[in-house]
PDB file of N, CA and C in Angstrom:
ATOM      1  N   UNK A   1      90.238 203.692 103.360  1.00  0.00           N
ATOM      2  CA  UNK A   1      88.799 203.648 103.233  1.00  0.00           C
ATOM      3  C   UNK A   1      88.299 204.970 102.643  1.00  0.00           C
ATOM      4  N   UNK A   2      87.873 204.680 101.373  1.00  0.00           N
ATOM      5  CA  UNK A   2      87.082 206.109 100.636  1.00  0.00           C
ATOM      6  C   UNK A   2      85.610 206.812 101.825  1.00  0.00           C
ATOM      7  N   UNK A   3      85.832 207.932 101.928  1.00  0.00           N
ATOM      8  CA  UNK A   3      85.197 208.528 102.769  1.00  0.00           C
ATOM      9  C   UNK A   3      84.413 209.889 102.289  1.00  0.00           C
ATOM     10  N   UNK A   4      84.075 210.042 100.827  1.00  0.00           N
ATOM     11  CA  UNK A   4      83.332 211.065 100.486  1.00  0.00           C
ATOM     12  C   UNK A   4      82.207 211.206 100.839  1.00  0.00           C
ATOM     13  N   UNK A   5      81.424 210.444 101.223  1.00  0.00           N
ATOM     14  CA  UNK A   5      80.289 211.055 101.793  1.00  0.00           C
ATOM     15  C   UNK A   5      80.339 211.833 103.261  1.00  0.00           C
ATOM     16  N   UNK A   6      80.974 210.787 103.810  1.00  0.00           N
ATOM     17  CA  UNK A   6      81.330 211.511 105.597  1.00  0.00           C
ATOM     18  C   UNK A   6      81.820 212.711 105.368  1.00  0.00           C
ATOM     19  N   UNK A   7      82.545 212.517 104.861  1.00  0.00           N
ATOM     20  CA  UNK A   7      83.177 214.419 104.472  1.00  0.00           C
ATOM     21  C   UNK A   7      82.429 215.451 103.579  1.00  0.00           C
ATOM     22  N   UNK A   8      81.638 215.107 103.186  1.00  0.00           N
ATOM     23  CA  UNK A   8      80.682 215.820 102.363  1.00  0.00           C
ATOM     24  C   UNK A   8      79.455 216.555 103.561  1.00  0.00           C
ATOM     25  N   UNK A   9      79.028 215.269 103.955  1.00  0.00           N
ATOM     26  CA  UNK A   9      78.111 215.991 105.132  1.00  0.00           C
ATOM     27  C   UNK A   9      78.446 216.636 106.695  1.00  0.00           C
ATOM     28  N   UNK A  10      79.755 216.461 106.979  1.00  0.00           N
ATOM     29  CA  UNK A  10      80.139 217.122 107.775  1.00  0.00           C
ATOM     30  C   UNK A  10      80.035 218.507 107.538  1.00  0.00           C
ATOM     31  N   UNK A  11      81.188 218.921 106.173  1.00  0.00           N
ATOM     32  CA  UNK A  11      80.713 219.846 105.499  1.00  0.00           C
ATOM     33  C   UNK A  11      79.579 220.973 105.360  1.00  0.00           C
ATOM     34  N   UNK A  12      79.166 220.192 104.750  1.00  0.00           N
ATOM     35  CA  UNK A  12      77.185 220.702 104.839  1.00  0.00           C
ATOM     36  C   UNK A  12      76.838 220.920 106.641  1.00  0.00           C
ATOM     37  N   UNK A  13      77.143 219.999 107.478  1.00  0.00           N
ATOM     38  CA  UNK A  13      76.929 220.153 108.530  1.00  0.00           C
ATOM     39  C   UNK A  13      77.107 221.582 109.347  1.00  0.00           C
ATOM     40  N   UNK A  14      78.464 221.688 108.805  1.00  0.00           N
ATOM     41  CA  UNK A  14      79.553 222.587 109.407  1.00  0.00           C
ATOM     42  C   UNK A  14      79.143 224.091 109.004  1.00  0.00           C
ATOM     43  N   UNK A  15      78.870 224.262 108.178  1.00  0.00           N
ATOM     44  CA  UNK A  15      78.314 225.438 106.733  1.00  0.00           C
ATOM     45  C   UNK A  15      77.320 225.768 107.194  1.00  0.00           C
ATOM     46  N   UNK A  16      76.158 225.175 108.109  1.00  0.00           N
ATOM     47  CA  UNK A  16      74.800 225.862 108.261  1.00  0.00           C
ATOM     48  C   UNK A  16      74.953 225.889 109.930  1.00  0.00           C
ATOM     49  N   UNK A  17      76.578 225.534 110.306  1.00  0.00           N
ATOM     50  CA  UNK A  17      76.393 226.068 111.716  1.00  0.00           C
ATOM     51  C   UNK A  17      75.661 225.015 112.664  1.00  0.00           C
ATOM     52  N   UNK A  18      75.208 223.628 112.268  1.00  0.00           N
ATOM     53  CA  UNK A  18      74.945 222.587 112.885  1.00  0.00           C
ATOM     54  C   UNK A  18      75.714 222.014 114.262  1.00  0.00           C
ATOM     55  N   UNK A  19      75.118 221.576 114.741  1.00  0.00           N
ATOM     56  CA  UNK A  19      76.165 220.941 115.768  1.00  0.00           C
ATOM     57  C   UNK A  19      75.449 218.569 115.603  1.00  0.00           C
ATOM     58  N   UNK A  20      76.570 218.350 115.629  1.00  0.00           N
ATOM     59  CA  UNK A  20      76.117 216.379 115.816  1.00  0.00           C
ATOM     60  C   UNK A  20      75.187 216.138 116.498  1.00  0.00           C
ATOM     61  N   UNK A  21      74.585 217.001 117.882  1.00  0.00           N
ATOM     62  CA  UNK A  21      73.217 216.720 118.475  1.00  0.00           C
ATOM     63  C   UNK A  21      72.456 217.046 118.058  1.00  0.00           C
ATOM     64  N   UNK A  22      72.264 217.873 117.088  1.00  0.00           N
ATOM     65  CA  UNK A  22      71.476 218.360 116.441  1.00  0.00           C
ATOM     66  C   UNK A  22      71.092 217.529 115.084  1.00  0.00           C
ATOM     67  N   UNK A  23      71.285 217.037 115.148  1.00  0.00           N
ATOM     68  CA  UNK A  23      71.366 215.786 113.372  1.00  0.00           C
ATOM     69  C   UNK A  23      70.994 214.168 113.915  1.00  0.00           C
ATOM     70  N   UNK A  24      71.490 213.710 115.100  1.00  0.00           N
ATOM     71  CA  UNK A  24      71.772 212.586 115.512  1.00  0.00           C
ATOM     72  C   UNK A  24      70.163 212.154 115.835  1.00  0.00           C
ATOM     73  N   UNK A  25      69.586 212.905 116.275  1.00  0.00           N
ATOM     74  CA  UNK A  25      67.990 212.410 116.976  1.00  0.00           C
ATOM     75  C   UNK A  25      67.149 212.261 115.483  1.00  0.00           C
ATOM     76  N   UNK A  26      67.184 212.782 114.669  1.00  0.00           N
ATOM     77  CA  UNK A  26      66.597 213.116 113.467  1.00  0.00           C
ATOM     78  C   UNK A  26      66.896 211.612 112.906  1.00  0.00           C
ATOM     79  N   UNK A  27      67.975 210.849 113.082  1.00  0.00           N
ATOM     80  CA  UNK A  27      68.468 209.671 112.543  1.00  0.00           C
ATOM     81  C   UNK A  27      68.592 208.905 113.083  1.00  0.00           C
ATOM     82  N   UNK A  28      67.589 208.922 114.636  1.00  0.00           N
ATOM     83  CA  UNK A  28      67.354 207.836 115.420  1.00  0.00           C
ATOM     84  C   UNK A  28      69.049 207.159 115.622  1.00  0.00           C
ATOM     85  N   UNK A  29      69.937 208.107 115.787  1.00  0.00           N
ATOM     86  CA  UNK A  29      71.499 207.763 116.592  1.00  0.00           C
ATOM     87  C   UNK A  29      71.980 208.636 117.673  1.00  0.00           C
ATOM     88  N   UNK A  30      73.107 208.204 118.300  1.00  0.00           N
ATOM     89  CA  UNK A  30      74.001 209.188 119.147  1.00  0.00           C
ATOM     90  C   UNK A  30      74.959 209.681 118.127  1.00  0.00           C
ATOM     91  N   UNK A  31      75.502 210.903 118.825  1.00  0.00           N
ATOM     92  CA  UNK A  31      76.367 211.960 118.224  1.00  0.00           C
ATOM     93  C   UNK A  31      77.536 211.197 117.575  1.00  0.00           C
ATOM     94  N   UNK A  32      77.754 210.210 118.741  1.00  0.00           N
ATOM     95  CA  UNK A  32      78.886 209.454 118.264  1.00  0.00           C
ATOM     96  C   UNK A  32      79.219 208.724 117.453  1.00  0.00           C
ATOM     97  N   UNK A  33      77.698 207.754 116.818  1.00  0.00           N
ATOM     98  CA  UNK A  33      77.742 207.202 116.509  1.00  0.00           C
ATOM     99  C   UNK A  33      77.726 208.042 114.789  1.00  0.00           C
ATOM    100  N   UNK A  34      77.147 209.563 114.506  1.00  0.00           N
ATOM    101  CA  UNK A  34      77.118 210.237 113.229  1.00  0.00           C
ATOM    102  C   UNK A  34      78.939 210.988 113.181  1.00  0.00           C
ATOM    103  N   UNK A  35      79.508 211.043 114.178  1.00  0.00           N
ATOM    104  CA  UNK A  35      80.833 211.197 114.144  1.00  0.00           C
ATOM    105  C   UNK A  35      81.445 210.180 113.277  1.00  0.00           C
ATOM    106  N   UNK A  36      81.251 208.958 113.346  1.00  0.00           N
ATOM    107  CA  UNK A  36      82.112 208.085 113.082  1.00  0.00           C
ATOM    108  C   UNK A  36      81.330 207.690 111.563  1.00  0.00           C
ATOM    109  N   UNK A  37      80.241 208.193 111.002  1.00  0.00           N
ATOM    110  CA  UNK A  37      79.809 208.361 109.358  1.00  0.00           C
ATOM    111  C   UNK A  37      80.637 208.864 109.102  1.00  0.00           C
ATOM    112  N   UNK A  38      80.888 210.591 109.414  1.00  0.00           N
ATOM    113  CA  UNK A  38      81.255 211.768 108.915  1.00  0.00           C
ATOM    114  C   UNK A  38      82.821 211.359 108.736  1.00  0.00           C
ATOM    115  N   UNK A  39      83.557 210.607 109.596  1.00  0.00           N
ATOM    116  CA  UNK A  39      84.618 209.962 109.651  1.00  0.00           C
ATOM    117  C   UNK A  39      85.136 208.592 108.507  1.00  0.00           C
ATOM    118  N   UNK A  40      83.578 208.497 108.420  1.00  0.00           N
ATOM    119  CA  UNK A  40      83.991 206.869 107.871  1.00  0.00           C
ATOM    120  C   UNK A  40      84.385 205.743 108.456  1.00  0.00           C
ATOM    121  N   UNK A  41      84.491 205.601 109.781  1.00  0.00           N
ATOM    122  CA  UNK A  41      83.936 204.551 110.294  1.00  0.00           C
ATOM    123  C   UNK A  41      83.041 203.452 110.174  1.00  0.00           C
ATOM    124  N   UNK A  42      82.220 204.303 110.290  1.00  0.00           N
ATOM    125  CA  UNK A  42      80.871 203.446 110.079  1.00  0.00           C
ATOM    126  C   UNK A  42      79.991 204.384 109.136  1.00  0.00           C
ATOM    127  N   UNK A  43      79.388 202.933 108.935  1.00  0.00           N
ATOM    128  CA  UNK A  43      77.960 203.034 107.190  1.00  0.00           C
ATOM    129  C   UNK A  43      76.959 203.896 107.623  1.00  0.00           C
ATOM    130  N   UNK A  44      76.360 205.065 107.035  1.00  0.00           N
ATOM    131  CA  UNK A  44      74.992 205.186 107.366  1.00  0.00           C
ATOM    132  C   UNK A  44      73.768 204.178 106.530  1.00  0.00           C
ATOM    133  N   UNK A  45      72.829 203.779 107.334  1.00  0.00           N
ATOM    134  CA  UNK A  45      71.780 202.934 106.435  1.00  0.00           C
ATOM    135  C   UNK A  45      71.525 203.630 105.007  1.00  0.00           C
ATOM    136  N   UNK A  46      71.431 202.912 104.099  1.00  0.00           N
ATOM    137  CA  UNK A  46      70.865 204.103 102.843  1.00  0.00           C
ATOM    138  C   UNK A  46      69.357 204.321 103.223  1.00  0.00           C
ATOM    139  N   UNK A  47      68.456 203.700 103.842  1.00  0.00           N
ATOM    140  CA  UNK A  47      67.509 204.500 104.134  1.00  0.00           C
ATOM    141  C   UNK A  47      67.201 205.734 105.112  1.00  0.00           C
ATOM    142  N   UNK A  48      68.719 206.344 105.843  1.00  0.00           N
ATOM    143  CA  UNK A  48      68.665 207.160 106.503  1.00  0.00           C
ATOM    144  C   UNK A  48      68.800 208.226 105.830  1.00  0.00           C
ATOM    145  N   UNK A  49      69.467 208.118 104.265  1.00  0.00           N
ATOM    146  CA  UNK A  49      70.327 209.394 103.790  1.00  0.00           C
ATOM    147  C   UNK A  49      68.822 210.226 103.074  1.00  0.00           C
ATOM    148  N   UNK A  50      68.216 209.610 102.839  1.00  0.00           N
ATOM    149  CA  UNK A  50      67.139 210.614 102.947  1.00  0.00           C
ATOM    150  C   UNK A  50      66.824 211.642 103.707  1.00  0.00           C
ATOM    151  N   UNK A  51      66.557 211.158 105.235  1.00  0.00           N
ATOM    152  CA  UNK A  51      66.300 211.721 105.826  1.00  0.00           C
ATOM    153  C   UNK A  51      67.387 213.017 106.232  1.00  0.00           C
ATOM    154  N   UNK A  52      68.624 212.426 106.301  1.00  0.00           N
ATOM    155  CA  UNK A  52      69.782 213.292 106.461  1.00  0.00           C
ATOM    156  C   UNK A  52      69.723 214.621 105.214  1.00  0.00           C
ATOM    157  N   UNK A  53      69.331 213.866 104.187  1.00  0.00           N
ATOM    158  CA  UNK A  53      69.518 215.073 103.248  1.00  0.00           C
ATOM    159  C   UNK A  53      68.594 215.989 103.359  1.00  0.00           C
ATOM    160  N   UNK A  54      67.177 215.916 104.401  1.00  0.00           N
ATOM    161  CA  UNK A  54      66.172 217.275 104.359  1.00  0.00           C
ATOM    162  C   UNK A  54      66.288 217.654 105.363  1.00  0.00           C
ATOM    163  N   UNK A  55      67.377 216.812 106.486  1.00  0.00           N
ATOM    164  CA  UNK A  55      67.742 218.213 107.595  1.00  0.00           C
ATOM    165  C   UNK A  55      68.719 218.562 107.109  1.00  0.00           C
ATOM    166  N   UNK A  56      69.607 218.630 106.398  1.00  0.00           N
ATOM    167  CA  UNK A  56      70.755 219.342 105.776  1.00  0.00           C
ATOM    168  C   UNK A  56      70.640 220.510 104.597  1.00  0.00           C
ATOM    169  N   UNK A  57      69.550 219.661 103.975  1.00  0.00           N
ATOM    170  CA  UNK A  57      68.576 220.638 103.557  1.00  0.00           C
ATOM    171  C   UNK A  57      69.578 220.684 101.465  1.00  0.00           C
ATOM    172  N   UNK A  58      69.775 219.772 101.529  1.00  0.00           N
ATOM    173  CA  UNK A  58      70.614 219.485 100.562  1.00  0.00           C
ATOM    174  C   UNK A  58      69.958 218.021  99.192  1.00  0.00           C
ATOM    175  N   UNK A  59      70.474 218.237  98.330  1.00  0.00           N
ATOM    176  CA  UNK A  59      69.914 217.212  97.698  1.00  0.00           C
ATOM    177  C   UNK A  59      70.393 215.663  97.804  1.00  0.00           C
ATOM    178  N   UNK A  60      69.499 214.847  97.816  1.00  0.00           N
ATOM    179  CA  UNK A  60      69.375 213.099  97.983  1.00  0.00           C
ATOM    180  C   UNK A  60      69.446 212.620  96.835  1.00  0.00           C
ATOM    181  N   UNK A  61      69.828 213.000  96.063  1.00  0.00           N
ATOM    182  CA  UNK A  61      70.496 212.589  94.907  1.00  0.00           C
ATOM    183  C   UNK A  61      71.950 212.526  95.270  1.00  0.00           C
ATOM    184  N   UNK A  62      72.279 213.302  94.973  1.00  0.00           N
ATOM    185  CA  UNK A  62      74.285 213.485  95.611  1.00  0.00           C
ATOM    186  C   UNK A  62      74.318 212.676  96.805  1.00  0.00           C
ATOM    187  N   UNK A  63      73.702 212.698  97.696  1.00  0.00           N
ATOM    188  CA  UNK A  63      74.182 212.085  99.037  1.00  0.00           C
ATOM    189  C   UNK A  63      74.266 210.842  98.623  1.00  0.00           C
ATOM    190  N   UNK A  64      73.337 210.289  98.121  1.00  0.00           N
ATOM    191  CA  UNK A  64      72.898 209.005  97.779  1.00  0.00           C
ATOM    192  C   UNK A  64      74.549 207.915  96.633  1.00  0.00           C
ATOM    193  N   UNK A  65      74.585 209.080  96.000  1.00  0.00           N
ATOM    194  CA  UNK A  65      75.372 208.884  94.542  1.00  0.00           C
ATOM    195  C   UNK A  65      77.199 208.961  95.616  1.00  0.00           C
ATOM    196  N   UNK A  66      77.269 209.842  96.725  1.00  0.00           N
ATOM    197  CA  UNK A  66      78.338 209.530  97.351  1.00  0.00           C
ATOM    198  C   UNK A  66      78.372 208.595  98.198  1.00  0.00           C
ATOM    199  N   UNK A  67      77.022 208.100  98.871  1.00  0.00           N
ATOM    200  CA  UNK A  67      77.062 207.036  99.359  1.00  0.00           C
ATOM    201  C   UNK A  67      77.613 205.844  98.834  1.00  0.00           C
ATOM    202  N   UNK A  68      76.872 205.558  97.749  1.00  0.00           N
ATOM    203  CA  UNK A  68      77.104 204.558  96.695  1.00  0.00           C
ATOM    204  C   UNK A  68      78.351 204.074  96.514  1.00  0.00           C
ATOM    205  N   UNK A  69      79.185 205.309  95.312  1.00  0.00           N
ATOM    206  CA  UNK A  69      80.311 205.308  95.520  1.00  0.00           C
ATOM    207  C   UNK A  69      81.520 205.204  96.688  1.00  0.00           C
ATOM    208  N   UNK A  70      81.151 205.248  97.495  1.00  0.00           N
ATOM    209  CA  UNK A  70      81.831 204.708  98.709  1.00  0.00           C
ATOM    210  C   UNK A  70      81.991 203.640  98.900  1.00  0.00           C
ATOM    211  N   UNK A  71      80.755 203.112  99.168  1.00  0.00           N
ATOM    212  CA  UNK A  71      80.170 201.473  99.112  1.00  0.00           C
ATOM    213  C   UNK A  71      81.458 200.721  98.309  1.00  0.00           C
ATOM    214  N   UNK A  72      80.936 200.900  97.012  1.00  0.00           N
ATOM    215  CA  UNK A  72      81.892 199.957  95.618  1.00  0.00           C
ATOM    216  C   UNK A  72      83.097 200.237  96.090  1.00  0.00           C
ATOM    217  N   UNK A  73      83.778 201.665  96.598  1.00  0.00           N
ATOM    218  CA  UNK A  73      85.651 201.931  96.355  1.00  0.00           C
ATOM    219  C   UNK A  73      85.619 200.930  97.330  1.00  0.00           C
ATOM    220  N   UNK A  74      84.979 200.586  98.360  1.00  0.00           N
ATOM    221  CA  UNK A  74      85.644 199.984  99.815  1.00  0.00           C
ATOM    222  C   UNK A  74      85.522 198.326  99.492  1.00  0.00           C
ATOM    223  N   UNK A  75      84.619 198.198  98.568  1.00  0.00           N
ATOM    224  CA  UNK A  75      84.527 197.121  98.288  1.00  0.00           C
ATOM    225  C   UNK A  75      85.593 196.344  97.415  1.00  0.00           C
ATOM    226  N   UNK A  76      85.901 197.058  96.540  1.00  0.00           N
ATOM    227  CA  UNK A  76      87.228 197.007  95.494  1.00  0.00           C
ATOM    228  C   UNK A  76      88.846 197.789  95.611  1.00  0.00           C
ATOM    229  N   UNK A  77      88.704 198.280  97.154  1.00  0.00           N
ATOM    230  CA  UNK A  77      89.687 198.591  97.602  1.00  0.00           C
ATOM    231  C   UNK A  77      90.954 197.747  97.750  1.00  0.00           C
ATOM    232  N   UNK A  78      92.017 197.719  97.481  1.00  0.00           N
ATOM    233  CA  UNK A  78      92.913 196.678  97.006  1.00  0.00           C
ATOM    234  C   UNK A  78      93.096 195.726  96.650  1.00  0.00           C
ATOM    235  N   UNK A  79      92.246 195.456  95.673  1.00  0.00           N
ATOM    236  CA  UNK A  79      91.811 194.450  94.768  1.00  0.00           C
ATOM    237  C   UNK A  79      92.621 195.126  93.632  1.00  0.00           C
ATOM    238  N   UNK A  80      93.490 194.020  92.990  1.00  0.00           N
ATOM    239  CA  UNK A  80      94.480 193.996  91.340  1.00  0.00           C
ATOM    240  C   UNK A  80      93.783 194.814  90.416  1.00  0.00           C
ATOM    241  N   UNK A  81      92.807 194.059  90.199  1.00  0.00           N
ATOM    242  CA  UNK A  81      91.643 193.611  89.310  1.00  0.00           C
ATOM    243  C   UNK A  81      90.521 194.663  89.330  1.00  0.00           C
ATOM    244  N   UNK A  82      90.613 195.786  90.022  1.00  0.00           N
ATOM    245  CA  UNK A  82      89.735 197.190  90.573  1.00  0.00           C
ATOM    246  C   UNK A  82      89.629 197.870  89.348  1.00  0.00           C
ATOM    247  N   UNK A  83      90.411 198.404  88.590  1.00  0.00           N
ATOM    248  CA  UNK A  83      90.017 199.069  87.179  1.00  0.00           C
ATOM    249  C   UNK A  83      89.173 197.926  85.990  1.00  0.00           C
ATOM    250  N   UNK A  84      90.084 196.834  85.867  1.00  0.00           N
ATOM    251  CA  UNK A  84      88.994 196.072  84.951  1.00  0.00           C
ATOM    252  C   UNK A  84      87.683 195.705  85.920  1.00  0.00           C
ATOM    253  N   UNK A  85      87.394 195.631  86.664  1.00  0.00           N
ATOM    254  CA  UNK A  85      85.935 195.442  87.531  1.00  0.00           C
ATOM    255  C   UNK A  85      85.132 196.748  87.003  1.00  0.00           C
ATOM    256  N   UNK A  86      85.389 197.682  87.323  1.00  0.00           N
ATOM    257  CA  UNK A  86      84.879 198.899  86.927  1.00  0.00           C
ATOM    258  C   UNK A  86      84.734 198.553  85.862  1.00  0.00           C
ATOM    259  N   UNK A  87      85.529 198.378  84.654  1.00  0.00           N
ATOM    260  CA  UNK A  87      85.331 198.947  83.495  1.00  0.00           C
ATOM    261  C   UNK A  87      84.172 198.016  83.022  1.00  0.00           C
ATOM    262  N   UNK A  88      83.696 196.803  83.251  1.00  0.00           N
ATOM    263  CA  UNK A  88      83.328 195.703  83.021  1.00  0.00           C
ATOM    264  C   UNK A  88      81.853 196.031  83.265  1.00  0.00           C
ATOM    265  N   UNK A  89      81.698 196.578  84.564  1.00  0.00           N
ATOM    266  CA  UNK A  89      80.455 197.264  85.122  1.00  0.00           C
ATOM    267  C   UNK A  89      79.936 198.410  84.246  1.00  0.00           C
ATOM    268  N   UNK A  90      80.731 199.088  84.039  1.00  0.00           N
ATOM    269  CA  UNK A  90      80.246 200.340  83.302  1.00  0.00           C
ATOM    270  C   UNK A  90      79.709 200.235  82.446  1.00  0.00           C
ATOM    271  N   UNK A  91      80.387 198.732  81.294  1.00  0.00           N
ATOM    272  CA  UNK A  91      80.195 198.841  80.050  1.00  0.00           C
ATOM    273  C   UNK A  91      78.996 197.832  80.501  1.00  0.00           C
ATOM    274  N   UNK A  92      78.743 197.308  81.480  1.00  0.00           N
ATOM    275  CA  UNK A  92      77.428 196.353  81.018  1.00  0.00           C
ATOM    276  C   UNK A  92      76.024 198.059  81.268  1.00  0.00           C
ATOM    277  N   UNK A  93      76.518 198.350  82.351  1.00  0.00           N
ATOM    278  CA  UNK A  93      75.609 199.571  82.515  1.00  0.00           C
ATOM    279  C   UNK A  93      74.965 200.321  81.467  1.00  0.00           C
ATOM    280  N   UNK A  94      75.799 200.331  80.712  1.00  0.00           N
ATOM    281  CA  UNK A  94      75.719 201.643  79.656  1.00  0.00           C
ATOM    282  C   UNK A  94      75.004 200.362  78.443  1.00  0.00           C
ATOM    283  N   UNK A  95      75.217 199.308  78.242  1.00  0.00           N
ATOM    284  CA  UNK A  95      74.311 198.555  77.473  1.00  0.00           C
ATOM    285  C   UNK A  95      73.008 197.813  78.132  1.00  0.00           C
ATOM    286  N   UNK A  96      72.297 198.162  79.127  1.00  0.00           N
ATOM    287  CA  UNK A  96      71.068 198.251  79.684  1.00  0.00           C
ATOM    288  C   UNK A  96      70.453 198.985  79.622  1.00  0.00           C
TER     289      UNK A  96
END
Protein backbone atom coordinates (compact mmCIF):
# COMPACT_ATOMS: atom_id res chain seq x y z
CA UNK A 1 0.00 0.00 0.00
CA UNK A 2 1.58 3.40 -1.31
CA UNK A 3 1.81 5.54 1.74
CA UNK A 4 3.28 9.01 0.77
CA UNK A 5 1.17 11.09 2.25
CA UNK A 6 1.15 9.37 5.83
CA UNK A 7 4.76 9.69 5.72
CA UNK A 8 4.94 13.03 4.53
CA UNK A 9 2.87 14.40 7.39
CA UNK A 10 4.24 12.57 10.06
CA UNK A 11 7.26 14.15 8.94
CA UNK A 12 6.05 17.64 8.98
CA UNK A 13 4.53 16.50 12.20
CA UNK A 14 7.71 15.36 13.68
CA UNK A 15 9.88 18.59 12.40
CA UNK A 16 7.78 21.21 14.30
CA UNK A 17 7.97 19.02 17.41
CA UNK A 18 4.14 18.08 17.31
CA UNK A 19 2.83 15.42 19.24
CA UNK A 20 -0.74 13.12 17.57
CA UNK A 21 -2.84 14.87 20.42
CA UNK A 22 -2.05 17.71 19.32
CA UNK A 23 -3.32 17.37 15.53
CA UNK A 24 -6.11 14.79 16.26
CA UNK A 25 -8.81 17.34 17.90
CA UNK A 26 -8.17 19.85 15.06
CA UNK A 27 -9.51 16.84 12.74
CA UNK A 28 -12.32 15.98 14.80
CA UNK A 29 -10.27 12.24 15.47
CA UNK A 30 -8.38 10.20 18.13
CA UNK A 31 -4.63 9.97 18.10
CA UNK A 32 -5.12 6.64 16.96
CA UNK A 33 -7.07 6.92 14.60
CA UNK A 34 -4.24 9.93 12.78
CA UNK A 35 -1.58 7.14 13.64
CA UNK A 36 -2.98 4.83 11.37
CA UNK A 37 -3.14 7.91 8.26
CA UNK A 38 0.45 8.61 8.99
CA UNK A 39 0.81 4.75 8.68
CA UNK A 40 -1.49 4.19 5.93
CA UNK A 41 -3.94 2.35 7.30
CA UNK A 42 -6.51 4.34 6.97
CA UNK A 43 -7.77 7.32 4.42
CA UNK A 44 -7.87 10.77 5.67
CA UNK A 45 -11.23 12.49 4.26
CA UNK A 46 -9.93 14.87 1.48
CA UNK A 47 -11.90 17.42 3.13
CA UNK A 48 -9.78 17.15 6.21
CA UNK A 49 -6.39 17.73 4.39
CA UNK A 50 -7.08 21.18 4.37
CA UNK A 51 -7.45 21.59 7.52
CA UNK A 52 -4.38 19.39 8.37
CA UNK A 53 -2.33 21.44 6.10
CA UNK A 54 -2.85 24.95 8.27
CA UNK A 55 -2.05 23.22 11.46
CA UNK A 56 1.04 21.88 9.93
CA UNK A 57 1.35 24.95 8.57
CA UNK A 58 2.41 23.58 5.19
CA UNK A 59 0.98 23.82 1.76
CA UNK A 60 -2.59 22.07 0.52
CA UNK A 61 -1.54 21.80 -2.61
CA UNK A 62 1.17 18.98 -1.98
CA UNK A 63 -0.86 17.36 0.66
CA UNK A 64 -3.66 17.19 -1.53
CA UNK A 65 -1.49 16.06 -4.79
CA UNK A 66 0.01 13.18 -2.24
CA UNK A 67 -3.18 12.36 -1.21
CA UNK A 68 -4.38 11.83 -4.60
CA UNK A 69 -1.64 9.96 -5.70
CA UNK A 70 -2.05 7.50 -3.12
CA UNK A 71 -5.62 7.08 -3.82
CA UNK A 72 -4.89 5.92 -7.77
CA UNK A 73 -1.38 3.67 -6.69
CA UNK A 74 -3.78 1.68 -4.24
CA UNK A 75 -6.25 1.57 -6.62
CA UNK A 76 -4.05 0.13 -9.49
CA UNK A 77 -1.95 -1.67 -7.18
CA UNK A 78 -1.41 -5.08 -8.74
CA UNK A 79 -3.19 -4.68 -11.54
CA UNK A 80 -1.11 -6.08 -15.12
CA UNK A 81 -2.53 -3.39 -16.87
CA UNK A 82 -1.19 -0.38 -14.19
CA UNK A 83 1.30 1.33 -16.63
CA UNK A 84 -1.04 1.28 -19.72
CA UNK A 85 -3.96 2.69 -17.30
CA UNK A 86 -1.74 5.48 -16.45
CA UNK A 87 -0.56 6.13 -19.64
CA UNK A 88 -4.11 6.24 -21.11
CA UNK A 89 -5.11 8.75 -18.32
CA UNK A 90 -2.38 11.02 -18.82
CA UNK A 91 -2.73 11.24 -22.38
CA UNK A 92 -6.51 11.93 -22.17
CA UNK A 93 -5.46 14.61 -19.41
CA UNK A 94 -3.05 16.40 -21.27
CA UNK A 95 -5.70 16.60 -24.32
CA UNK A 96 -8.38 18.43 -22.09
Amino acid sequence: MTNQFGELIRQLREKQGLFLRQIAPALEMDTAQLSKIEKGIRQIKKEQIAILADVLKTDKEELLTLWLADQVSNLIEGEPMADEVLKIVSKNRKNN
